[in-house]
Protein backbone atom coordinates (compact mmCIF):
# COMPACT_ATOMS: atom_id res chain seq x y z
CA UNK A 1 127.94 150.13 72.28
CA UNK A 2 129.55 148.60 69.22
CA UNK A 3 131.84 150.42 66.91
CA UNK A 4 133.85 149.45 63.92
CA UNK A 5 137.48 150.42 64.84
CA UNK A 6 138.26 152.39 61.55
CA UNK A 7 135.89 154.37 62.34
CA UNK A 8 136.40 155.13 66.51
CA UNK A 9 138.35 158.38 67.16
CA UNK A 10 138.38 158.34 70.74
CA UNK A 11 136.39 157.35 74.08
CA UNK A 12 136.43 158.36 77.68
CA UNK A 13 138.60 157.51 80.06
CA UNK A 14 136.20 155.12 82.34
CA UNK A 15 135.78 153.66 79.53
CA UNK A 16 137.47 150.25 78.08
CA UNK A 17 137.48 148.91 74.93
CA UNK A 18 136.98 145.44 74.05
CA UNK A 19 137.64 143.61 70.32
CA UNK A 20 134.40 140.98 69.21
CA UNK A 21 135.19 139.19 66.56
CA UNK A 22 132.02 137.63 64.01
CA UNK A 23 133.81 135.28 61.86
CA UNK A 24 131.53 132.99 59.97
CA UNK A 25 131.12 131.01 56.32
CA UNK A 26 129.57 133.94 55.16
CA UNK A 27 132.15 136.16 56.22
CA UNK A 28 134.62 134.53 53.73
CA UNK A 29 132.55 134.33 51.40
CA UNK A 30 131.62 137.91 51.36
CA UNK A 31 127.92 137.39 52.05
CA UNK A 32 128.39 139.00 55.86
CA UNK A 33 125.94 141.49 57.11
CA UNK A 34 128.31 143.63 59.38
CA UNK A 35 131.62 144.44 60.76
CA UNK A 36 133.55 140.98 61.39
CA UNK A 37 135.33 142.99 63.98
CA UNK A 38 134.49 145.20 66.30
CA UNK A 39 135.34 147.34 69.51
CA UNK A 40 132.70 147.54 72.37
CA UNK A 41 132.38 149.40 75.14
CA UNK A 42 130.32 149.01 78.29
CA UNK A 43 129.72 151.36 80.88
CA UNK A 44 128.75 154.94 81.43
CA UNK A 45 130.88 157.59 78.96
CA UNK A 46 130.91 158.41 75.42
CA UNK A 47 132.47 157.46 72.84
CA UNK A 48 133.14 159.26 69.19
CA UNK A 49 132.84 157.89 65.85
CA UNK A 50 133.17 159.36 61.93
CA UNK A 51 132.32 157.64 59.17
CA UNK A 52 134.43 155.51 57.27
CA UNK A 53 134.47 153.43 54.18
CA UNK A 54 137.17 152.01 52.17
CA UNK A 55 137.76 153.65 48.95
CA UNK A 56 139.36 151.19 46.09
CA UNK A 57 141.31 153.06 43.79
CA UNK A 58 140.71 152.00 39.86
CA UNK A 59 143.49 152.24 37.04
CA UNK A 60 141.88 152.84 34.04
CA UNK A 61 145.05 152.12 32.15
């Protein structure tokens, strides 16, 4: 299972977390199609997410 760290809350405890990185041209240049990193996990357990997104804040001002 892959999971974007932001977003993992917590996993079981047989359970251990690698980082994958995807770094590519198109990840600078903003043209990437998913996470550039991400946590994986192999094995039997479970794992729990929540969804997460970046919010920019704007200043109208």
């Amino acid at each position: 299972m892959y999971t974007d760290p932001n977003a993992t809350i917590a996993w079981s405890g047989n359970l251990m977390p690698k980082f994958r990185t995807d770094v590519s041209l198109k990840t600078f240049l903003g043209r990437g199609s998913g996470e550039s990193l991400q946590m994986v996990f192999n094995g039997d357990g479970f794992v729990v997410v929540q969804p997460y997104e970046e919010v920019y804040l704007q200043n109208d001002q």
